[in-house]
Each structure stands twice: as structure tokens, then as C-alpha cells.
C-alpha atoms as a PDB file:
ATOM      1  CA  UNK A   1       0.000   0.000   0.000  1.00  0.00           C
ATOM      2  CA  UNK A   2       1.013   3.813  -0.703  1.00  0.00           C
ATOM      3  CA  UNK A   3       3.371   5.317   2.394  1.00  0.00           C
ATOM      4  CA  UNK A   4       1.330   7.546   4.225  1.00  0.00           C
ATOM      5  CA  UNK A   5       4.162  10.452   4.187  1.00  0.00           C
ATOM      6  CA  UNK A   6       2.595  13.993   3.023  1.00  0.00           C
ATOM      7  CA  UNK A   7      -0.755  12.733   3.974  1.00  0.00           C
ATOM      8  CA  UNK A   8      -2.729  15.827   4.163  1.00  0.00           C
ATOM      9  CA  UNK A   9      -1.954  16.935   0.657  1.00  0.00           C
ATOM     10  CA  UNK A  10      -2.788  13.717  -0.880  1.00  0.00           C
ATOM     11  CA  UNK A  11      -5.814  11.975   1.145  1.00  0.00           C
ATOM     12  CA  UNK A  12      -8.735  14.043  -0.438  1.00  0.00           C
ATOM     13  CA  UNK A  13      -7.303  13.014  -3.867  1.00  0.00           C
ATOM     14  CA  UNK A  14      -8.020   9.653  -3.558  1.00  0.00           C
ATOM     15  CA  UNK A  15     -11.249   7.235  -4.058  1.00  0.00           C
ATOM     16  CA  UNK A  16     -12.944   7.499  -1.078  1.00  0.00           C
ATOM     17  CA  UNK A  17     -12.678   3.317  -0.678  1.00  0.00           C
ATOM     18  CA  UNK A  18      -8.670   3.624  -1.170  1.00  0.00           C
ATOM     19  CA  UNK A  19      -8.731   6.737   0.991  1.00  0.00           C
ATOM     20  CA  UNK A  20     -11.016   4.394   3.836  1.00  0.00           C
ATOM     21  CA  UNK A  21      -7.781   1.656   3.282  1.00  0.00           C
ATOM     22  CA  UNK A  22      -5.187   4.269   3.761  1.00  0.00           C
ATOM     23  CA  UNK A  23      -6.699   5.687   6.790  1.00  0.00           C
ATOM     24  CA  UNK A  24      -7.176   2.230   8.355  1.00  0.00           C
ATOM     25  CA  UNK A  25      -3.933   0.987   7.225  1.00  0.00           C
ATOM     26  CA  UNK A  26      -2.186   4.057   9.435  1.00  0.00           C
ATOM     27  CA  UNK A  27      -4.517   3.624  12.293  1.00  0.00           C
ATOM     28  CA  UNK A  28      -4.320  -0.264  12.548  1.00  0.00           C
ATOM     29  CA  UNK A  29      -0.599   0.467  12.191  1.00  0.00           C
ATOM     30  CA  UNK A  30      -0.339   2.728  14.897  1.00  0.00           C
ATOM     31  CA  UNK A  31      -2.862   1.767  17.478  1.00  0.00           C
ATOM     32  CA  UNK A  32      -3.584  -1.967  16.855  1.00  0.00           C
ATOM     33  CA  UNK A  33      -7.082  -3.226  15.271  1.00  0.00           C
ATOM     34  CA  UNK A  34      -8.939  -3.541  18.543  1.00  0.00           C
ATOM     35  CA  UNK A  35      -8.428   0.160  19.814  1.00  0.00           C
ATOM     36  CA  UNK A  36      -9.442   1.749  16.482  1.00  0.00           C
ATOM     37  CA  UNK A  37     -12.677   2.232  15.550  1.00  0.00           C
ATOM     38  CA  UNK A  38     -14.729   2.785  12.559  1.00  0.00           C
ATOM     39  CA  UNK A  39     -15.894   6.464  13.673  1.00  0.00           C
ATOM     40  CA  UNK A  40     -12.069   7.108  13.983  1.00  0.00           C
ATOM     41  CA  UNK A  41     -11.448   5.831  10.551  1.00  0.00           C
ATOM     42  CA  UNK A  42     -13.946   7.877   9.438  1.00  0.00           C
ATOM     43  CA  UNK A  43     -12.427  10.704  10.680  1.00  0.00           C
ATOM     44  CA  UNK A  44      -9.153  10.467   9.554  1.00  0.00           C
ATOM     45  CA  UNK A  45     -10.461   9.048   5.986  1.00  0.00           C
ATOM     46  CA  UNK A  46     -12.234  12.378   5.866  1.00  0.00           C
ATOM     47  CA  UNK A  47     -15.671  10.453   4.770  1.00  0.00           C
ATOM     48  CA  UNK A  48     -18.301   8.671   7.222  1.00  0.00           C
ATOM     49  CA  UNK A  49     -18.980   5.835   8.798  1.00  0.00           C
ATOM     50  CA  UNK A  50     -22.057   5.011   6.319  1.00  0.00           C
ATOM     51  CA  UNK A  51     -19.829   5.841   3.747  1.00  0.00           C
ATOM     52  CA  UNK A  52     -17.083   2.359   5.189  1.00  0.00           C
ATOM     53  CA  UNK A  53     -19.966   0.479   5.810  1.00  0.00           C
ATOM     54  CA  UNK A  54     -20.773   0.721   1.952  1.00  0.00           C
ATOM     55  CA  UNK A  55     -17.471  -0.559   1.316  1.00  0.00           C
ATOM     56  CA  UNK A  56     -17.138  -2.621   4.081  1.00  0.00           C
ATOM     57  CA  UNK A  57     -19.542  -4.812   5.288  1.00  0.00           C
ATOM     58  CA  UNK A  58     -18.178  -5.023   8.185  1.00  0.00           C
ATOM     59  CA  UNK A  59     -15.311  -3.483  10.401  1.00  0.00           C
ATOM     60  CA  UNK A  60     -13.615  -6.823   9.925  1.00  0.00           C
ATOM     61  CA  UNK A  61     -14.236  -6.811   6.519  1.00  0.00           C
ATOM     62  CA  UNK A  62     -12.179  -4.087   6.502  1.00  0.00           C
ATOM     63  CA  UNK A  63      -9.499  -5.517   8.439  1.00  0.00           C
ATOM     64  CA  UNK A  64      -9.226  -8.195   6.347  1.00  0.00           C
ATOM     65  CA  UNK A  65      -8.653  -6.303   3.139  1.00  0.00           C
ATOM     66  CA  UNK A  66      -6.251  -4.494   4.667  1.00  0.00           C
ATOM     67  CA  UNK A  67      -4.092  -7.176   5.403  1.00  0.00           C
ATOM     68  CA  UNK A  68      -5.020  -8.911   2.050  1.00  0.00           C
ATOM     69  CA  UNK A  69      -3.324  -6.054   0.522  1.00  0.00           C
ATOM     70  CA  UNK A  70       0.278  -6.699   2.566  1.00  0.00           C
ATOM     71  CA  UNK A  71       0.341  -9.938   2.262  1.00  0.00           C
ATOM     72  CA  UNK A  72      -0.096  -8.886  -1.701  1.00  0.00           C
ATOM     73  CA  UNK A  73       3.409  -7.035  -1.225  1.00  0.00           C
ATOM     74  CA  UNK A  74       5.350  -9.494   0.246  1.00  0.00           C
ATOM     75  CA  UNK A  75       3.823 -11.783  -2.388  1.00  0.00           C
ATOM     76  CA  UNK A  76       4.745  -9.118  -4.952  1.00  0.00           C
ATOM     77  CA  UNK A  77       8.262  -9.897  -3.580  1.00  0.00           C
ATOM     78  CA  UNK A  78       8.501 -13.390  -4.588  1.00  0.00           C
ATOM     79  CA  UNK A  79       7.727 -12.069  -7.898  1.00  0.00           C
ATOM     80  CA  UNK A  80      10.464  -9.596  -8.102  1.00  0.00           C
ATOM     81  CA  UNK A  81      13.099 -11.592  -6.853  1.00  0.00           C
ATOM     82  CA  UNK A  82      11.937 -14.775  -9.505  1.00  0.00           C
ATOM     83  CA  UNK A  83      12.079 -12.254 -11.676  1.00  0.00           C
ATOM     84  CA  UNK A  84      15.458 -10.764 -10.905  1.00  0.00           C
ATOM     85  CA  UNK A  85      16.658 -13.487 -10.698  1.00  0.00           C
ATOM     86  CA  UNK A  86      15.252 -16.607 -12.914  1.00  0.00           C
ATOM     87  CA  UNK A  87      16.999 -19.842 -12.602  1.00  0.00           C
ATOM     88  CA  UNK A  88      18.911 -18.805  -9.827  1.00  0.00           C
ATOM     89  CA  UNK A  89      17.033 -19.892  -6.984  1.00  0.00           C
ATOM     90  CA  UNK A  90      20.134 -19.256  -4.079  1.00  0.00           C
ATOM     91  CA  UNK A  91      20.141 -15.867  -5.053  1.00  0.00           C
ATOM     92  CA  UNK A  92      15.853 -15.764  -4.895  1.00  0.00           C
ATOM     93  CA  UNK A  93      16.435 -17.159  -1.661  1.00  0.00           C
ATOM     94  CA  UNK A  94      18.935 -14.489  -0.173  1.00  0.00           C
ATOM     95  CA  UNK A  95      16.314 -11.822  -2.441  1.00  0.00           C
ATOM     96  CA  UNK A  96      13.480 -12.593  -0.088  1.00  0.00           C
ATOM     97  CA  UNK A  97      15.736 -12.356   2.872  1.00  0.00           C
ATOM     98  CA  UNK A  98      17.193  -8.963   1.629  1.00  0.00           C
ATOM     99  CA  UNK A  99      13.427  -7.638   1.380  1.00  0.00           C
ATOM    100  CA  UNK A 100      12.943  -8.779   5.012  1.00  0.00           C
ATOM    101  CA  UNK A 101      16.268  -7.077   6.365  1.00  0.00           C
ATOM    102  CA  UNK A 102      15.696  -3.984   4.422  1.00  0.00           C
ATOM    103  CA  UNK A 103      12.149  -3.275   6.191  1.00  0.00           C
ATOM    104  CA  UNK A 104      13.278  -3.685   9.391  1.00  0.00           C
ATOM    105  CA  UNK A 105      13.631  -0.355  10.336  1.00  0.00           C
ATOM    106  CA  UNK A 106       9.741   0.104   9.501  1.00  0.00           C
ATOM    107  CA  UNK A 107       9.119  -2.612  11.889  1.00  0.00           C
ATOM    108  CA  UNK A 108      11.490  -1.061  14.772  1.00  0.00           C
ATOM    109  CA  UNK A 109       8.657   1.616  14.284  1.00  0.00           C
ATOM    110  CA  UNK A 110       5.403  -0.144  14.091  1.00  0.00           C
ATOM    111  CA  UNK A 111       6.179  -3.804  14.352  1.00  0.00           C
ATOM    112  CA  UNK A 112       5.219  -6.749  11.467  1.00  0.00           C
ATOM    113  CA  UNK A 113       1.531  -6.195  10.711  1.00  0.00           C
ATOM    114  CA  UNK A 114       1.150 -10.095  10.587  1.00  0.00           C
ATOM    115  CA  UNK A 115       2.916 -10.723  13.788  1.00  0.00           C
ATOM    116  CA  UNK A 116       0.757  -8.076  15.497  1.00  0.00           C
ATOM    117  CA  UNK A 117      -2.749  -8.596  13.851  1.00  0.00           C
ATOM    118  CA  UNK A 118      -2.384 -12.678  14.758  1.00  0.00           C
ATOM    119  CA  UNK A 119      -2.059 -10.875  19.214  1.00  0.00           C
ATOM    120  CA  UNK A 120      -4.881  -9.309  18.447  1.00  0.00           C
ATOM    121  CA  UNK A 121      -7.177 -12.001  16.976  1.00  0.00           C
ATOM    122  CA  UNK A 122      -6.887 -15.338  18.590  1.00  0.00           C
ATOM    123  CA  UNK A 123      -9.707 -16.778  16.633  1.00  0.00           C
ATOM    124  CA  UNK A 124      -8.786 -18.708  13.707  1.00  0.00           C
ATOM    125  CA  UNK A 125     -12.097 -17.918  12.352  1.00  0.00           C
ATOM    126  CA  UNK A 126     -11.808 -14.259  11.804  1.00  0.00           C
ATOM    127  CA  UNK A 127     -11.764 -13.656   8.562  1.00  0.00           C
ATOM    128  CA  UNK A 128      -8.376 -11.258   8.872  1.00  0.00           C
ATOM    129  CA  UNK A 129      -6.728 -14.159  10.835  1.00  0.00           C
ATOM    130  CA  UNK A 130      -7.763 -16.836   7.726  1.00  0.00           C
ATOM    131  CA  UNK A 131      -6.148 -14.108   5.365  1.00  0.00           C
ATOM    132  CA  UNK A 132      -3.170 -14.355   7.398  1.00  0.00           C
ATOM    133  CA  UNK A 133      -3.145 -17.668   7.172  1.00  0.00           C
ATOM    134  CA  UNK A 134      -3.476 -18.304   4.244  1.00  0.00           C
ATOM    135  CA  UNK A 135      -0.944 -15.700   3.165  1.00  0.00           C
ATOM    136  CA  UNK A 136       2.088 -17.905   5.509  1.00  0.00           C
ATOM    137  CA  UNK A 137       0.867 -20.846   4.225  1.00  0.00           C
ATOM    138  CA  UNK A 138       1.510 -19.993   0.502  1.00  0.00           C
ATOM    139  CA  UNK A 139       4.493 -18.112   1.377  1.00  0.00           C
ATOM    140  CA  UNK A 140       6.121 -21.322   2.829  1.00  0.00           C
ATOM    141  CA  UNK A 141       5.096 -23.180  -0.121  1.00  0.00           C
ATOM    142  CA  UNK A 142       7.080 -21.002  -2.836  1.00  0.00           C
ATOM    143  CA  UNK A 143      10.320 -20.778   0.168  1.00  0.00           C
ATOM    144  CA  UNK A 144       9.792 -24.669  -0.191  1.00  0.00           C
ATOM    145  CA  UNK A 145      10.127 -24.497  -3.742  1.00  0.00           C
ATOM    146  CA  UNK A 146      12.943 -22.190  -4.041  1.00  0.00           C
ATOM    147  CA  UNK A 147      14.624 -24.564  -2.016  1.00  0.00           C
ATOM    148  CA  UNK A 148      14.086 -27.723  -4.070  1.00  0.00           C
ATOM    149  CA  UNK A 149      15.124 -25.948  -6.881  1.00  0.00           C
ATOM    150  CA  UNK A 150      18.123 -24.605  -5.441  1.00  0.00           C
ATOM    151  CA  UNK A 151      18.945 -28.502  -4.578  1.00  0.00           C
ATOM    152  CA  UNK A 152      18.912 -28.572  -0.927  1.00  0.00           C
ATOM    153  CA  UNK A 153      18.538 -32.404   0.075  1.00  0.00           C
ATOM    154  CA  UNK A 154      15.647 -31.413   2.512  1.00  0.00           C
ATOM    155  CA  UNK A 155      13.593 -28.531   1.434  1.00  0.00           C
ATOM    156  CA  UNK A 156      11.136 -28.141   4.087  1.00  0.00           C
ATOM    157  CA  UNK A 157      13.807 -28.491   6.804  1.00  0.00           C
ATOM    158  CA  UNK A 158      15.864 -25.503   5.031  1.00  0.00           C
ATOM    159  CA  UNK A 159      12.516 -23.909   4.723  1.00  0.00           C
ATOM    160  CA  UNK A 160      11.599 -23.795   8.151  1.00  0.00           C
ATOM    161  CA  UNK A 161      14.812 -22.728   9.238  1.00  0.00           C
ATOM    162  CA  UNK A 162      14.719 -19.769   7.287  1.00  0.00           C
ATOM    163  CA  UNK A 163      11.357 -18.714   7.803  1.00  0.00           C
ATOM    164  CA  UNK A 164      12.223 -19.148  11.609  1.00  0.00           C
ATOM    165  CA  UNK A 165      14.947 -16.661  11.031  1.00  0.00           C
ATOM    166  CA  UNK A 166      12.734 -14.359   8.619  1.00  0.00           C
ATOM    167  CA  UNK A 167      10.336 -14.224  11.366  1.00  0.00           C
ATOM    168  CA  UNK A 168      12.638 -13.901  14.434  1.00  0.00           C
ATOM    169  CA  UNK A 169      14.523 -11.142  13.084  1.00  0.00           C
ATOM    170  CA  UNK A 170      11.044  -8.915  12.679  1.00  0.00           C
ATOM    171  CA  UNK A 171      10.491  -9.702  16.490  1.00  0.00           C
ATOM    172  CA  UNK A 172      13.924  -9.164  17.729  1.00  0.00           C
ATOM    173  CA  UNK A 173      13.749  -5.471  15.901  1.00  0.00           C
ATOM    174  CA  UNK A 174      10.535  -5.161  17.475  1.00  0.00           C
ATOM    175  CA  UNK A 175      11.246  -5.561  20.886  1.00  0.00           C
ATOM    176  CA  UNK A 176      15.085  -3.965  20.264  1.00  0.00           C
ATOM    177  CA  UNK A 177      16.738  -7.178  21.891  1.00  0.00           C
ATOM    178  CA  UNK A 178      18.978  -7.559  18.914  1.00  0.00           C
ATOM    179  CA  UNK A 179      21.619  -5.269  17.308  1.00  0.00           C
ATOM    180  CA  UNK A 180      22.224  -5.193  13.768  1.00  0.00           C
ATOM    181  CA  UNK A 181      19.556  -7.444  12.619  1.00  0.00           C
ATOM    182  CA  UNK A 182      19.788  -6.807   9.064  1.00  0.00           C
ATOM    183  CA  UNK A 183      23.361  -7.861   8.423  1.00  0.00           C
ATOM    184  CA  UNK A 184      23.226 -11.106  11.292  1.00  0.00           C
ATOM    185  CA  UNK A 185      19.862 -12.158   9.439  1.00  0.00           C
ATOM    186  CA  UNK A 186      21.738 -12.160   5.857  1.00  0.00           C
ATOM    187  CA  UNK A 187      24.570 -13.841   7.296  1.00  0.00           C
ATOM    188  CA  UNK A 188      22.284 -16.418   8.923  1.00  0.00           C
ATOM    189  CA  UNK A 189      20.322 -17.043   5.875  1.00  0.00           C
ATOM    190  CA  UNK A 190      22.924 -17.501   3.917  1.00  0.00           C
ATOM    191  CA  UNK A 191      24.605 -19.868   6.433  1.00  0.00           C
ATOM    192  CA  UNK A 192      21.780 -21.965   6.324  1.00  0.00           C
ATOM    193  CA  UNK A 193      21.565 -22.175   2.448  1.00  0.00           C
ATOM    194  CA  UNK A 194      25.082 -23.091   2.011  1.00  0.00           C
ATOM    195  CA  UNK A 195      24.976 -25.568   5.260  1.00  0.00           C
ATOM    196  CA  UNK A 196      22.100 -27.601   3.319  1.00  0.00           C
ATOM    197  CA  UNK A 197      24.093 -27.277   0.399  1.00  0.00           C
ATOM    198  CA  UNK A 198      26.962 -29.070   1.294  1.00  0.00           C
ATOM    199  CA  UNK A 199      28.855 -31.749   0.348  1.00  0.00           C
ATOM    200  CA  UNK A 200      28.451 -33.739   3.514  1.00  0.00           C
ATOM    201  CA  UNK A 201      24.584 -32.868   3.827  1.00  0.00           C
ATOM    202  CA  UNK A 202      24.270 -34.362  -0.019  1.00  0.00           C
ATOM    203  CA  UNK A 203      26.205 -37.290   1.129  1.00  0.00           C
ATOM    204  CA  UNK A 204      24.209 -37.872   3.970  1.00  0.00           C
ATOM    205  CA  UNK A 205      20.796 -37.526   2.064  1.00  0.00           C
ATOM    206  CA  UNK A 206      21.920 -40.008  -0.512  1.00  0.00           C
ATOM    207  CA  UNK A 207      23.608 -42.471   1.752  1.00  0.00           C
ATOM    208  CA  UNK A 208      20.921 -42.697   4.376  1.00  0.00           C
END
């Protein structure tokens, strides 16, 4: 979704349901879903609260678009680095890592939208929580297959480590427990690429 930087200037030039998602976005963002409500939304969309609800069914409706939309970025990432990259799957690999490391400073700030929305909705059957869901699920699936491709005897194992490390790195920055996090989480990632690369972990795979 579009930054929210020189927001004044810009809000009242855009559809009013893009101008609802912007103003949510920032609030969500900011306060969490649970303290923000659709009158506030309202106000800071410049619009009305009849004017979500003919958007949104519901307020989380709303929610759940929002974070349809992320998850559409970081999905939009796998694209770019495939792209960048094509039949180079290591270097896809470390892509995807790079896009984590580089918006960690965001998340020092506001903390992983994902990681914060799941706190505030323990059940699986909200619909923003299934988006979620869904989202890791398929984002596991192409890591999974970036790894196969790149030849690593067990994919899902190198998989898990790295999303593991993907996702620790976003809390670490969060809570500031960690230094550095960009640069250790490259050099992890690529540890564990080149670890499940090796010789001996080929010779074990075929041998056992």
C-alpha cells in the first residue's frame, strides 16, 4: 500500500474506498485493530462511517482487506526476486531475505503487521486471521520451492529454518533485543543455504 508520508496533501485526492484503506492501514498500524474504531477511521479518511460500511460490510471486513493487501506485497516480492533473478534460486532465496532485512527499520517503528494482527485475533475464524493464514501458508510453499530448486537435500527443513529466522529477526527489531539485525539475518540465511548445500549434507541424504 502507498506510504502515508505527506498525507494531508494527498488523502482528499483519492477514491474514497482507497482513501477508507489508507486511513485504516495508518490507524491499525499505529494503534492496533482492537483500539481503532470505525468512527475514527472515518475521521481520519475524511468520509463517514455510512460511507465504510458501503465498502465494508463489516469493520472486519475491513481488516481483512487491509491485510489482504500486505500480504499482496510481500507476495509481490517473490515475484520480483523470480524475476530478478530466474533460474537462480540461491540468489531468490537471499532476495526474499534482503526484502525482510531492508524493512526492518519500519518494523522497529510499528512492528510486522502479521505478527501483530495474529495478538490481536486469537480466533482462527476471523476472517483477517484466515487471510493471514493463508498468506504464511503460501508463502512457505514457494520458500519450499525455491529450495528444491536450489537442490537442498531437505527442502522443508531448510525452509523452516529460514522462515524461523525471517520471522525472528522482525520480532527481535521489534522488541530492540537484537543489534544489527539486518546484516546477522543475511549472514544467517545464507549460512543456512550453504549448510544444506553441502557436500556432507548431499552425502548424507543419498547415503541414508
Amino acid at each position: 500500500m502507498a506510504t502515508t508520508a505527506g498525507r494531508p496533501g494527498r488523502v482528499a485526492k483519492l477514491p474514497p474506498r482507497e482513501r477508507i484503506l489508507d486511513a485504516a492501514e495508518e490507524l491499525f498500524q499505529r494503534e492496533g485493530i482492537r483500539r481503532v474504531g470505525v468512527q475514527a477511521i472515518a475521521e481520519k479518511a475524511e468520509t463517514t462511517k455510512m460511507a465504510i460500511y458501503r465498502h465494508f460490510e463489516t469493520k472486519d471486513a475491513l481488516v481483512a482487506e487491509w491485510l489482504r493487501i500486505v500480504a499482496a506485497d510481500y507476495q509481490e516480492a517473490f515475484d520480483r526476486v523470480e524475476a530478478e533473478y530466474p533460474g537462480r534460486p540461491r540468489e531468490q532465496i537471499l532476495g526474499m531475505a534482503r526484502f525482510i532485512a531492508e524493512g526492518l527499520p519500519a518494523i522497529s517503528y510499528r512492528g510486522c503487521p502479521f505478527i501483530n494482527s495474529i495478538a490481536e485475533l486469537p480466533d482462527r475464524s476471523h476472517p483477517a486471521r484466515q487471510v493471514i493464514e493463508k498468506h504464511k501458508a503460501r508463502q512457505t510453499r514457494r520458500l519450499v520451492g525455491m529450495c528444491a530448486e536450489a537442490g537442498l537435500p531437505d527442502p522443508e527443513q531448510a525452509a523452516a529454518e529460514i522462515t524461523f529466522v525471517l520471522e525472528g529477526a522482525q520480532v527481535s527489531t521489534q522488541n530492540g533485543s537484537i543489534d544489527q539485525t539486518g546484516d546477522r539475518l543475511m549472514r544467517i540465511v545464507e549460512g543456512i543455504v550453504d549448510r544444506h548445500h553441502s557436500p556432507v549434507s548431499a552425502s548424507r541424504t543419498t547415503t541414508g
